[in-house]
Protein backbone atom coordinates (compact mmCIF):
# COMPACT_ATOMS: atom_id res chain seq x y z
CA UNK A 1 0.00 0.00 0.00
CA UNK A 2 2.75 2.46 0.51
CA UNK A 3 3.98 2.52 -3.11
CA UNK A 4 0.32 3.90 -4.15
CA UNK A 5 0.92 7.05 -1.48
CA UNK A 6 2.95 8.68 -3.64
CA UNK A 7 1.11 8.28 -6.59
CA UNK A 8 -2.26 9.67 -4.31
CA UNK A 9 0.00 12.51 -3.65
CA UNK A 10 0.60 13.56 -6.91
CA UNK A 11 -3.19 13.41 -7.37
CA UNK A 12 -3.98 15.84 -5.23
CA UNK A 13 -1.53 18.19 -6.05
CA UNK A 14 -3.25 17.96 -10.00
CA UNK A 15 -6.38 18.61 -8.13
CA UNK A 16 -4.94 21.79 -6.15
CA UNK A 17 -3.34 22.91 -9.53
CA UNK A 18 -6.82 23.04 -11.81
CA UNK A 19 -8.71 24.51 -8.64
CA UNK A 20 -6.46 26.98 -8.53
CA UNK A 21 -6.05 27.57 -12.59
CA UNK A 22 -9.87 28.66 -12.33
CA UNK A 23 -9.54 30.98 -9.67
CA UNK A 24 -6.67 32.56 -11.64
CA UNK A 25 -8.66 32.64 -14.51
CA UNK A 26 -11.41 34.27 -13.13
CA UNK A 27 -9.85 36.80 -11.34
CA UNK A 28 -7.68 37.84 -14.28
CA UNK A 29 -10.84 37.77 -17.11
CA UNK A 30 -12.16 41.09 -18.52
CA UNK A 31 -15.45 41.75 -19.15
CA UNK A 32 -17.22 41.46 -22.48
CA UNK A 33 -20.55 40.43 -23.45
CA UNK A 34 -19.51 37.64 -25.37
CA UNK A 35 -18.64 35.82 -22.47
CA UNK A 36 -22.30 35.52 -21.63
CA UNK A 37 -22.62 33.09 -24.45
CA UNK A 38 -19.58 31.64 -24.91
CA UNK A 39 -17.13 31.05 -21.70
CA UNK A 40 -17.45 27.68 -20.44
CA UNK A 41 -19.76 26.75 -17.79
CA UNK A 42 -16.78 24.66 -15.90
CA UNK A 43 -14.82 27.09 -15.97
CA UNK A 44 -17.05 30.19 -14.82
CA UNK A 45 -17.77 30.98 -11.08
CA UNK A 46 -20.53 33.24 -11.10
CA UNK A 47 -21.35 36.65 -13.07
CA UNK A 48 -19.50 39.85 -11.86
CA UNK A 49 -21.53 42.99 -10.84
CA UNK A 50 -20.27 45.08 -13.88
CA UNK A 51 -21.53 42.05 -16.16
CA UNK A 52 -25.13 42.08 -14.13
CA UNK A 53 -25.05 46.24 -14.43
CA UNK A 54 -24.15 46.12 -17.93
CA UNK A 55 -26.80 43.39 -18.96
CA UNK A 56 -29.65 44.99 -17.03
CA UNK A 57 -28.73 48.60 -18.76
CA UNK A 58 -29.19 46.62 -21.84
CA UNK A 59 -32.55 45.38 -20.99
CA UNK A 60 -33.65 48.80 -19.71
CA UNK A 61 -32.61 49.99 -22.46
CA UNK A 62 -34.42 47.96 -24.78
CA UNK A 63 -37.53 48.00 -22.75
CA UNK A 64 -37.85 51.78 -23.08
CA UNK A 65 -37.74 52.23 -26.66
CA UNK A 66 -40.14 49.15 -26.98
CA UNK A 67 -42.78 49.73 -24.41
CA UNK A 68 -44.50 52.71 -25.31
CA UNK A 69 -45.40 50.97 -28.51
CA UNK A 70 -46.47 47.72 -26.84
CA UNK A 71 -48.97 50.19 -24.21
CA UNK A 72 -50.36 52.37 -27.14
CA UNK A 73 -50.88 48.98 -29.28
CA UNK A 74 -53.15 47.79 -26.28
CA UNK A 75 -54.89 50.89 -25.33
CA UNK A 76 -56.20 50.96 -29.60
CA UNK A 77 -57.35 47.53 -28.95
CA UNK A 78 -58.94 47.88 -25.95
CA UNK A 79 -60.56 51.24 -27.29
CA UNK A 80 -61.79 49.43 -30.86
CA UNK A 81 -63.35 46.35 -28.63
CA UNK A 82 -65.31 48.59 -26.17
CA UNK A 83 -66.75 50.79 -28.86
CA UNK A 84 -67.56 48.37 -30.84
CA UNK A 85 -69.53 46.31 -28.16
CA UNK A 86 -70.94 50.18 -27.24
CA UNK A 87 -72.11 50.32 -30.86
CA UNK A 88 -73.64 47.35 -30.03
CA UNK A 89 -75.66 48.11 -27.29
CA UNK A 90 -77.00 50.98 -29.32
CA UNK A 91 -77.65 49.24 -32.25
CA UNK A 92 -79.88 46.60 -30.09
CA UNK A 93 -81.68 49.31 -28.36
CA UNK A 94 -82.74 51.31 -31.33
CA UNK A 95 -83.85 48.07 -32.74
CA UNK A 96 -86.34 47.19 -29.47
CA UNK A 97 -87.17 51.09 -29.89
CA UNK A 98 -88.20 50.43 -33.44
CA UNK A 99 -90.36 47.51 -32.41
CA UNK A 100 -93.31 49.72 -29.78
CA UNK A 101 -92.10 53.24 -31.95
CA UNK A 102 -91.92 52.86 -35.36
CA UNK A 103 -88.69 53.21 -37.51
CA UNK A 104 -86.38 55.60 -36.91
CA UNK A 105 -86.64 57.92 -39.54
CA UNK A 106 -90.35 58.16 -37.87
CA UNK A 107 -89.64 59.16 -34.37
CA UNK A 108 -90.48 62.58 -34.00
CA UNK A 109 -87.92 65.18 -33.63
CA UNK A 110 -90.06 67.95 -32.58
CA UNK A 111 -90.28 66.46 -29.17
CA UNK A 112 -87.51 68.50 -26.36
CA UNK A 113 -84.68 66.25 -25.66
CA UNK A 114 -86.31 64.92 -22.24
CA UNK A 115 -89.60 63.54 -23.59
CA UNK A 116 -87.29 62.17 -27.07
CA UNK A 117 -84.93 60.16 -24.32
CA UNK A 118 -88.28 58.91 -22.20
CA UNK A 119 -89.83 57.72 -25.37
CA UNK A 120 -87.52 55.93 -27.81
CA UNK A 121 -84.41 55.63 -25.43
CA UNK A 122 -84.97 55.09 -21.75
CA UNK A 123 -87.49 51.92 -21.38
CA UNK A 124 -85.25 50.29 -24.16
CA UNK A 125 -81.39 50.36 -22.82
CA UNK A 126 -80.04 49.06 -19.49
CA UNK A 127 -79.09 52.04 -17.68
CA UNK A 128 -77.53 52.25 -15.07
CA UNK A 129 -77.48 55.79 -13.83
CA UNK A 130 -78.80 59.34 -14.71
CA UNK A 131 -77.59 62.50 -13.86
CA UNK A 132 -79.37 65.91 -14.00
CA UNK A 133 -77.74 69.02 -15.02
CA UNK A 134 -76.70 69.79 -11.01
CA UNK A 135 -75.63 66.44 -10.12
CA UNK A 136 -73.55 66.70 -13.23
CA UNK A 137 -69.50 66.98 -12.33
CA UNK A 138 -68.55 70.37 -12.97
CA UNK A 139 -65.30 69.71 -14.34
CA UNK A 140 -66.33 67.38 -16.97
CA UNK A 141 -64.62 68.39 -20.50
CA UNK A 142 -64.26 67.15 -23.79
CA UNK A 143 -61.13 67.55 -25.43
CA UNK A 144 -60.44 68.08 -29.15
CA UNK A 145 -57.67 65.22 -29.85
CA UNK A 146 -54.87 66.95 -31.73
CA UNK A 147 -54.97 70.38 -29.82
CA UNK A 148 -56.64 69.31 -26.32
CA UNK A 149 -58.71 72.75 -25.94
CA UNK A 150 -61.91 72.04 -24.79
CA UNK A 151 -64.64 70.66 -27.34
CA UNK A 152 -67.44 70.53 -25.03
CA UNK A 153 -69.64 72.41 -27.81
CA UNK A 154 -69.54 69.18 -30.01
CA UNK A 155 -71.05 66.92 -26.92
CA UNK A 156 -73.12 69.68 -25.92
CA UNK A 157 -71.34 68.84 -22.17
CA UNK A 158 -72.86 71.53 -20.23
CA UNK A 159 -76.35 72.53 -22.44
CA UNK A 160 -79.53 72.78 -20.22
CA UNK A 161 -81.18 70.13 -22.49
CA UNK A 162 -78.71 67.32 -22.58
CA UNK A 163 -79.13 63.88 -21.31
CA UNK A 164 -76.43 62.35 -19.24
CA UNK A 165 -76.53 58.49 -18.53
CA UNK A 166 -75.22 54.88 -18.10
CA UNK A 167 -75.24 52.39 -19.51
CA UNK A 168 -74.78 48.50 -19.01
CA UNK A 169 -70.78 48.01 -19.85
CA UNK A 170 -69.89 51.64 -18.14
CA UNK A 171 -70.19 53.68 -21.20
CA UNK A 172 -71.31 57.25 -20.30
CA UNK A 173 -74.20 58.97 -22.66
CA UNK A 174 -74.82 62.54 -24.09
CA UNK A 175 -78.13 62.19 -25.77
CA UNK A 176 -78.41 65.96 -27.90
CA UNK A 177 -80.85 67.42 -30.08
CA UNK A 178 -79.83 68.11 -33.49
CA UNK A 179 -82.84 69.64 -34.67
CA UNK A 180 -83.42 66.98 -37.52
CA UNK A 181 -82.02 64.19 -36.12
CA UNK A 182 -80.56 62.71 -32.15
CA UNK A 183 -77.05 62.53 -31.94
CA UNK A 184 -74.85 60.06 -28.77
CA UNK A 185 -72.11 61.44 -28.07
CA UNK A 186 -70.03 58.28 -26.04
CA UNK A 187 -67.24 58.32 -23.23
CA UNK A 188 -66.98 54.67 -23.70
CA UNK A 189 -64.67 54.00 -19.82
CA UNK A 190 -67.37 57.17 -18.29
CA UNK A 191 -65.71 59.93 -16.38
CA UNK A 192 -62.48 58.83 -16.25
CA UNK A 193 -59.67 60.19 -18.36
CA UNK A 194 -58.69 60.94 -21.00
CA UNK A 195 -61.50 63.17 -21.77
CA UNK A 196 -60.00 63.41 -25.54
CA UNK A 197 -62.31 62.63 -28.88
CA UNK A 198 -61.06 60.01 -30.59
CA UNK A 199 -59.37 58.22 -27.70
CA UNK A 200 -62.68 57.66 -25.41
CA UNK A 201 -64.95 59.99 -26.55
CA UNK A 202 -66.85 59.38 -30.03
CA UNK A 203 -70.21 60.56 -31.40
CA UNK A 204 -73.31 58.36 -33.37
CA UNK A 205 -76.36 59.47 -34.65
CA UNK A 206 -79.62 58.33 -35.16
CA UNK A 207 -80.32 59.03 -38.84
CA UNK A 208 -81.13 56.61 -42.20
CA UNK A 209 -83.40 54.07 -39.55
CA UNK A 210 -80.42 53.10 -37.97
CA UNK A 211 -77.71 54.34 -35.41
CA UNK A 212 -74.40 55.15 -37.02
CA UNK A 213 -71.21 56.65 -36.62
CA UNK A 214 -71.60 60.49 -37.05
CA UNK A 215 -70.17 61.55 -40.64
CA UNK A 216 -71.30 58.20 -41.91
CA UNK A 217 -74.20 59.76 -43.46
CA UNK A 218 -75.67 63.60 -44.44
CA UNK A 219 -73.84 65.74 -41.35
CA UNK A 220 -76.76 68.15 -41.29
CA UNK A 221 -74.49 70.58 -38.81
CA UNK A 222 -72.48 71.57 -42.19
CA UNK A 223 -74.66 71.27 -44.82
CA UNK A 224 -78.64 69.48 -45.18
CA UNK A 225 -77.19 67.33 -48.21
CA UNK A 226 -73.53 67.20 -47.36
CA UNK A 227 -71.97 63.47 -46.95
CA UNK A 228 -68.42 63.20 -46.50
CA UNK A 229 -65.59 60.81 -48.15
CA UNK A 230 -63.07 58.53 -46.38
CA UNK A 231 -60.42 61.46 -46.92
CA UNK A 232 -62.60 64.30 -45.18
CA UNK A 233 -63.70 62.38 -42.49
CA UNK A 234 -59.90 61.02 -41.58
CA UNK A 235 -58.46 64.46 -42.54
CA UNK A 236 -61.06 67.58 -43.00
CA UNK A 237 -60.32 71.34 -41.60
CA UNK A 238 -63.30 70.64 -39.51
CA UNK A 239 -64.83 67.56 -36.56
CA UNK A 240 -61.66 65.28 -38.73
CA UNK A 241 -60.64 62.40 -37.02
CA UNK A 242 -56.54 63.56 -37.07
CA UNK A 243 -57.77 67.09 -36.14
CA UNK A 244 -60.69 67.24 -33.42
CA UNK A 245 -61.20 63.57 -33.11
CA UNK A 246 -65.21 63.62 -34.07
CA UNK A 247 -65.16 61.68 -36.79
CA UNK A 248 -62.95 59.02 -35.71
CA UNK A 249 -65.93 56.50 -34.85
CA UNK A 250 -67.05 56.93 -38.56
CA UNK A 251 -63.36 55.97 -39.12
CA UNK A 252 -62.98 52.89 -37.44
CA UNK A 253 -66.13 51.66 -38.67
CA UNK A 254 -65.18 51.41 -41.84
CA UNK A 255 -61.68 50.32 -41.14
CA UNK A 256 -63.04 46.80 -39.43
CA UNK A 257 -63.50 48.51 -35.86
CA UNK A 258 -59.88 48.61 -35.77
CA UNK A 259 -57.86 51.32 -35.22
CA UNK A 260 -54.91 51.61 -38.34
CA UNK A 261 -52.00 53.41 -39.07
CA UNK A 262 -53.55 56.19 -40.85
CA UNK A 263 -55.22 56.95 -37.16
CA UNK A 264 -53.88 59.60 -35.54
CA UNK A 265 -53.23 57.75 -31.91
């Protein structure tokens, strides 16, 4: 047995050597981000702090130019789904409406705003809440989208005549007289913000026996016979989608209920 001690000796002196190799080896090693990938698990001890600094700087990095883009991405989902679904609701209603009132086109105008919205809206929607004109909050506005002065005159916000309710999913409701037709003007996530048209505030209309985006058809506020193209509604001096935000409903309709590139965000 004695002539393997030597021999066990030398064995742990190899042992001793390559422990101590590694150590040497790490200690001496310089940084660089190729090492992450490529330096050999058996031979690396653990990650210095530069490396982990370095690599997280990276990933804020990264995360900050890309994150913006992933939030606004999900708020013009989220937007398209819950006005489409509020579209919905007032498609549904109009048609229960139709079936005790009449069509549309025969609902009678003449009537003030109050009697209109106890007739043909109220017993036919899911509401939720009313408000009067004092229980109203004060500092409720509607902002144009591109400029974000207040637009409260296209909502009608704080006329004596307007209806303000909810509805079912949340959606708050500006029921206004037109004179020839009804419009909705829709917060579609209520009095929370933004407050900005074309973001969570859009507009429909009752007009043509059906309840449509407003611009979609004659928009008797400009002219009694004047319908609008594509190109007017997305970029028109006035209510455009990229300028004041009114007509971006009409726009999404008839891009899918999605919200494109060509929108404005």
């Amino acid at each position: 047995m004695c002539h393997l001690l030597p021999h066990m000796g030398e064995g742990l002196k190899e042992i001793q050597k390559q422990v101590q190799d590694d150590i040497n080896i790490s200690l001496k090693r310089t940084y660089s981000p190729t090492h992450l990938f490529t330096y050999s698990p058996r031979k690396r001890l653990a990650f210095t702090l530069a490396e982990v600094l370095i690599t997280l700087g990276i990933i804020g990095v990264v995360a900050a130019m890309t994150m913006p883009s992933i939030i606004a991405d999900y708020q013009k989902k989220q937007t398209a789904v819950k006005l489409k679904q509020t579209y919905s609701i007032l498609q549904q209603g109009a048609k229960l409406s139709e079936i005790d009132n009449g069509p549309v086109s025969d609902w009678d105008t003449s009537l003030s705003n109050e009697l209109y919205y106890q007739r043909y809206i109220k017993p036919y929607y899911k509401i939720i809440k009313e408000y009067d004109k004092g229980s109203f909050p004060s500092d409720y506005h509607a902002l144009c989208k591109s400029v974000k002065y207040e637009c409260d005159y296209y909502a009608h916000v704080s006329a004596s005549d307007t209806i303000r309710f909810i509805i079912e999913n949340g959606t708050l409701l500006f029921l206004n007289d037109n004179d020839v037709t009804r419009l909705i003007v829709t917060d579609i996530n209520g009095l929370k913000g933004p407050n900005i048209w074309g973001k969570d505030i859009f507009i429909f209309s009752y007009q043509n026996n059906q309840v449509i985006p407003y611009g979609l058809d004659v928009i008797y506020s400009l002219s009694p016979d004047f319908k609008a193209d594509k190109d007017y509604l997305l970029n028109g001096e006035s209510r455009s989608c990229q300028r004041d935000g009114v007509f971006c409903a009409a726009i999404m309709m008839l891009d899918g209920w999605e919200i494109t590139d060509e929108y404005k965000w």
